[in-house]
Protein backbone atom coordinates (compact mmCIF):
# COMPACT_ATOMS: atom_id res chain seq x y z
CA UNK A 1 102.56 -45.44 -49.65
CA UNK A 2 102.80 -45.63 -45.56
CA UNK A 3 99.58 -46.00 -43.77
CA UNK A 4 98.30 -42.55 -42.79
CA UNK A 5 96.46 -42.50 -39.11
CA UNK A 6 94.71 -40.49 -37.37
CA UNK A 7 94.53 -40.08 -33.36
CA UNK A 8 91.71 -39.61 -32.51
CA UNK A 9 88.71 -39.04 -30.13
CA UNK A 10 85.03 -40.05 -31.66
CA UNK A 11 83.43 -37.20 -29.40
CA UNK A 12 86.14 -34.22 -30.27
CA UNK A 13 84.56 -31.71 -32.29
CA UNK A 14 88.56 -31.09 -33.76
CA UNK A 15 88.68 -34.75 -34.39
CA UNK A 16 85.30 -34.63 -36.47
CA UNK A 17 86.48 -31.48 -38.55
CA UNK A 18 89.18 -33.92 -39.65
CA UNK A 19 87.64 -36.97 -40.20
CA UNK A 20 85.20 -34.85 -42.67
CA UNK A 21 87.71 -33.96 -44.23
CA UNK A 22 89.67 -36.70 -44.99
CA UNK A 23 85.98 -38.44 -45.89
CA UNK A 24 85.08 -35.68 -48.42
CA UNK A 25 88.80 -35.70 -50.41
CA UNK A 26 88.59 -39.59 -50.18
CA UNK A 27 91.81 -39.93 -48.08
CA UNK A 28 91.82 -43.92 -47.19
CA UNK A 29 92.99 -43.96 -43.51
CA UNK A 30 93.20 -45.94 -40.18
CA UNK A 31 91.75 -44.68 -36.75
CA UNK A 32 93.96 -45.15 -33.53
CA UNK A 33 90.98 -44.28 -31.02
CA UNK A 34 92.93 -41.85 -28.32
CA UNK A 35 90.27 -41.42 -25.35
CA UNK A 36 90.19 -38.11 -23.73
CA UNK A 37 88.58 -39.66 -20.65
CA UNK A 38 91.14 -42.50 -20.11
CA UNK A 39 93.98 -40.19 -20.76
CA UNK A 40 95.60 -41.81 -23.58
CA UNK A 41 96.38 -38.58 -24.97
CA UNK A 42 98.66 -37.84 -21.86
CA UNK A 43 100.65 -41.06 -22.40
CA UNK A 44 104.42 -40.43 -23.04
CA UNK A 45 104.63 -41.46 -26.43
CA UNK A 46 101.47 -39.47 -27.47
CA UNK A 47 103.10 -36.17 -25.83
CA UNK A 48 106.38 -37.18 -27.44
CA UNK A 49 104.74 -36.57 -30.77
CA UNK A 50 102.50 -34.41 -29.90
CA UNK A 51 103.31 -31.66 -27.10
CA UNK A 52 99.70 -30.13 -26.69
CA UNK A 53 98.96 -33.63 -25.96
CA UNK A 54 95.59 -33.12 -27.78
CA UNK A 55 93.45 -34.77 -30.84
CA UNK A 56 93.46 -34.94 -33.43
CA UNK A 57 97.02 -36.30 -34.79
CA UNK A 58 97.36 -36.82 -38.50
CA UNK A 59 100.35 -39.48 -39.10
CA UNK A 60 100.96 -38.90 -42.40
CA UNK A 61 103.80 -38.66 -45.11
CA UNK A 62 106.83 -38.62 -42.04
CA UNK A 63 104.69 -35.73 -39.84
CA UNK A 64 102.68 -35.94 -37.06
CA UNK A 65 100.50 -33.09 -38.12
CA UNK A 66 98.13 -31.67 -35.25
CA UNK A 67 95.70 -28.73 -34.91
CA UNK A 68 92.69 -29.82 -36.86
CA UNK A 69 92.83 -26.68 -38.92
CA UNK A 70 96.55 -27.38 -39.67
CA UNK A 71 96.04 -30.78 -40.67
CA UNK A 72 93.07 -29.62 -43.35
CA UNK A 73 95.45 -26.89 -44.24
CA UNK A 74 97.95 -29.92 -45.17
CA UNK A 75 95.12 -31.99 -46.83
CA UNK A 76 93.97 -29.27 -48.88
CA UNK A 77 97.34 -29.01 -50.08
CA UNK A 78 98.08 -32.10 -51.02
CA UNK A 79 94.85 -33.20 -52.25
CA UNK A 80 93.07 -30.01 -53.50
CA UNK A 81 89.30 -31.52 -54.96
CA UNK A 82 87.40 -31.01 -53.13
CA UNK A 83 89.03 -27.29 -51.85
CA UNK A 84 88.01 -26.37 -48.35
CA UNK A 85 89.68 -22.43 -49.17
CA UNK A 86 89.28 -21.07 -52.41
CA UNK A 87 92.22 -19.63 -54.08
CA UNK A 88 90.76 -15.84 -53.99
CA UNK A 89 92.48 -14.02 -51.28
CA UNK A 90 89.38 -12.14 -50.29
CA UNK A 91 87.44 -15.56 -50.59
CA UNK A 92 89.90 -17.48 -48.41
CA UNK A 93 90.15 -14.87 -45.63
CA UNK A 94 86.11 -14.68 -45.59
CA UNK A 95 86.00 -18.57 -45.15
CA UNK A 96 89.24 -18.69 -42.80
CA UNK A 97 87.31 -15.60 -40.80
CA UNK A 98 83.75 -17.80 -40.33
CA UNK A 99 85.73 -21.18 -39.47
CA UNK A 100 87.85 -19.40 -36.63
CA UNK A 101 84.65 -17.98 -35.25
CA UNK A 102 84.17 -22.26 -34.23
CA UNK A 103 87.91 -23.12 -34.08
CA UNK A 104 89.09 -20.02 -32.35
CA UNK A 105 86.38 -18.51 -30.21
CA UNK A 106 83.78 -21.07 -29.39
CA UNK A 107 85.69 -24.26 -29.30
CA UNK A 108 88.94 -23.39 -27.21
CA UNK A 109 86.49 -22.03 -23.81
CA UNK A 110 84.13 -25.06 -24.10
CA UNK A 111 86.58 -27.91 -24.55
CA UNK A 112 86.92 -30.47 -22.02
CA UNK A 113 90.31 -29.41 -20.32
CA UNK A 114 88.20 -26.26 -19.45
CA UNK A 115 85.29 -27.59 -18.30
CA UNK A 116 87.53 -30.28 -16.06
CA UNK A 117 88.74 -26.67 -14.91
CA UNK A 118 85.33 -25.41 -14.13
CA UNK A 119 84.22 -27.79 -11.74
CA UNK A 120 87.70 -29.68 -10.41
CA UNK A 121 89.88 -26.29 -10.03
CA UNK A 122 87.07 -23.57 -9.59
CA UNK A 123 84.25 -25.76 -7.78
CA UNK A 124 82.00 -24.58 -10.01
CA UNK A 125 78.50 -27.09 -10.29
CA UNK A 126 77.39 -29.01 -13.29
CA UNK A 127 74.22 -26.44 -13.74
CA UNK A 128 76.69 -23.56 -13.83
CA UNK A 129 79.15 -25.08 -15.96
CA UNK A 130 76.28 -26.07 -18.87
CA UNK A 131 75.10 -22.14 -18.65
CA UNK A 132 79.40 -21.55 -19.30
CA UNK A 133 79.17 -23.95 -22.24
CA UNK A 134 75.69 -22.35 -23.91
CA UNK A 135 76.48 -18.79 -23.26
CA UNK A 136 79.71 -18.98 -25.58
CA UNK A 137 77.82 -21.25 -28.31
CA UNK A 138 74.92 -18.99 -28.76
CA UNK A 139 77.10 -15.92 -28.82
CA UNK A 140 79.90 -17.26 -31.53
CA UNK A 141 76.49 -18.42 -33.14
CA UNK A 142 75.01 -15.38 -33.44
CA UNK A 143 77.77 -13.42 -34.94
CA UNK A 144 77.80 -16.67 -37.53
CA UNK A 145 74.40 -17.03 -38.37
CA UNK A 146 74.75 -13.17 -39.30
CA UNK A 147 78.08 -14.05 -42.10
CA UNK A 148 75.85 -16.92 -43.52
CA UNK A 149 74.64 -17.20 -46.97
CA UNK A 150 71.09 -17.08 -47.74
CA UNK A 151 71.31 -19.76 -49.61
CA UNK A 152 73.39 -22.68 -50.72
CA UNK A 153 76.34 -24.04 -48.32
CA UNK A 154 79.01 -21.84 -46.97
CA UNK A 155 81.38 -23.27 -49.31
CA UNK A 156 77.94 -22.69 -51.99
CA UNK A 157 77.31 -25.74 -53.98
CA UNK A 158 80.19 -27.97 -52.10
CA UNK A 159 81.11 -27.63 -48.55
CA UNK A 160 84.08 -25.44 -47.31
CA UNK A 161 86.27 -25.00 -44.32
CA UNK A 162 83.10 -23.19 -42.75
CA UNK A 163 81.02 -25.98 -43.09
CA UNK A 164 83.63 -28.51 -41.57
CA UNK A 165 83.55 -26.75 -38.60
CA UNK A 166 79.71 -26.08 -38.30
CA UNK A 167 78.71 -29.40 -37.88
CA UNK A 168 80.51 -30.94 -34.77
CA UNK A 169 79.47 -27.27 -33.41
CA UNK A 170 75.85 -28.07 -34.02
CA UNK A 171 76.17 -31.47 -32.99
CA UNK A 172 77.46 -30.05 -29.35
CA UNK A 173 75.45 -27.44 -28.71
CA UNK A 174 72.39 -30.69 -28.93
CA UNK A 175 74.35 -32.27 -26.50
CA UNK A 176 74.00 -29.18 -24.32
CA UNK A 177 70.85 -28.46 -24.89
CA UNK A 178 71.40 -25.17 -26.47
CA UNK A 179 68.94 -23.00 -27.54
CA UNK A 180 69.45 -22.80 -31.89
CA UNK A 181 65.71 -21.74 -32.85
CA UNK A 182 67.31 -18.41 -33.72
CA UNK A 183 70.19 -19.47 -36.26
CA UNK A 184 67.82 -20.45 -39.59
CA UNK A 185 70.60 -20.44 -41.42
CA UNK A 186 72.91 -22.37 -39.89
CA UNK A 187 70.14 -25.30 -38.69
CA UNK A 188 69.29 -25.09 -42.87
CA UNK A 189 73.11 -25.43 -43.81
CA UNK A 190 73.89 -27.94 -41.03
CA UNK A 191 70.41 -30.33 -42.24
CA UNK A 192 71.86 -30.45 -45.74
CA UNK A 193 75.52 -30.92 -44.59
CA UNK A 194 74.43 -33.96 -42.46
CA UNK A 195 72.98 -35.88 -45.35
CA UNK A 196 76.20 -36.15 -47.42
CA UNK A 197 77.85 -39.55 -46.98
CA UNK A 198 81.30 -37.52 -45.83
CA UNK A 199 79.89 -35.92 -42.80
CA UNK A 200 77.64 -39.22 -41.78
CA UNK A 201 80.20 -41.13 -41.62
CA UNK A 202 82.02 -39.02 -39.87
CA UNK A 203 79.63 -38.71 -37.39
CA UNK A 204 80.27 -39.62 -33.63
CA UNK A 205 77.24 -42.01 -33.42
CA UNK A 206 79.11 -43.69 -36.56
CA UNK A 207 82.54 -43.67 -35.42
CA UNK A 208 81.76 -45.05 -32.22
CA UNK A 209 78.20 -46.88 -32.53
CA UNK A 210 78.38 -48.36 -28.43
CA UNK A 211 78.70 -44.95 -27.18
């Protein structure tokens, strides 16, 4: 079986969703780190496989697979246990609908291409840009924290698509110091996600240890 690799980014919040993944279905693969900040991911041959130019890339089976949401579509495919979308149409669209509010709404206005934007394009300052950053977590947060379970995971017993996502979000609204007294549910889910051996290992701090 050819080597599958992923391109990746130890601080992209995409990049993390993946590496979860890949952790929690047991996927054996290599890392090719691909730094946003050096520009690696805007070298020819990267854009040559990968148009967006972004991370993740999954090299795997013949594809270059990107979008992180694409690639765990792939995975879940192709090695179903654990499922990150349940097979119930209703079930699938309520997980696919709480993942998107991270992957779609929070995560595409507070990635680092925009916030380069911010401050080199718009002359915005670094105070104004960190109030940008927070006022988009706490809002796709709120609408979250209200789909939430009241107990158990989002995915119940085993973590789901939902949860994947989750996680990296937590971890950067910390970095931004965002207010999160006012999500319960989602500090409760993301404590007990953060203790399986998947998501610590997937963790920045574990993927790149120097940082």
């Amino acid at each position: 079986m050819k080597e599958i690799i992923l391109y990746d980014y130890w601080r992209s919040s995409a990049s993390y969703r993946v590496r979860i993944a890949l952790n929690l279905k047991g996927v054996a693969y290599k890392t090719v780190p691909t730094s946003l900040l050096e520009g690696d991911h805007k070298a020819t041959e990267y854009v040559e496989r990968n148009p967006q130019g972004f991370v993740p890339m999954l090299s795997i089976d013949g594809h270059d697979l990107t979008q992180s949401l694409a690639i765990i579509d792939y995975l879940d495919a192709n090695y179903p246990d654990p499922a990150m979308v349940s097979s119930n149409p209703a079930d699938r669209a309520k997980t696919l609908a709480q993942a998107l509010v991270i992957a779609a709404d929070i995560h595409p206005v507070n990635n680092l291409r925009i916030l380069k934007y911010l401050k080199d394009v718009l002359g915005q300052n670094q105070a104004a840009i960190d109030d940008w950053y927070r006022h988009w977590i706490v809002e796709g947060l709120t609408a979250l924290e209200a789909m939430a379970p009241e107990d158990g995971l989002f995915g119940g017993d085993l973590p789901n698509l939902a949860d994947l996502c989750l996680v990296p979000q937590m971890a950067n609204a910390r970095r931004f110091d965002t207010p999160l007294e006012a999500f319960a549910k989602l500090l409760r889910i993301d404590a007990a996600l953060t203790e399986l051996p998947a998501f610590k290992a997937a963790h920045p701090d574990a993927v790149n240890p120097d940082a």
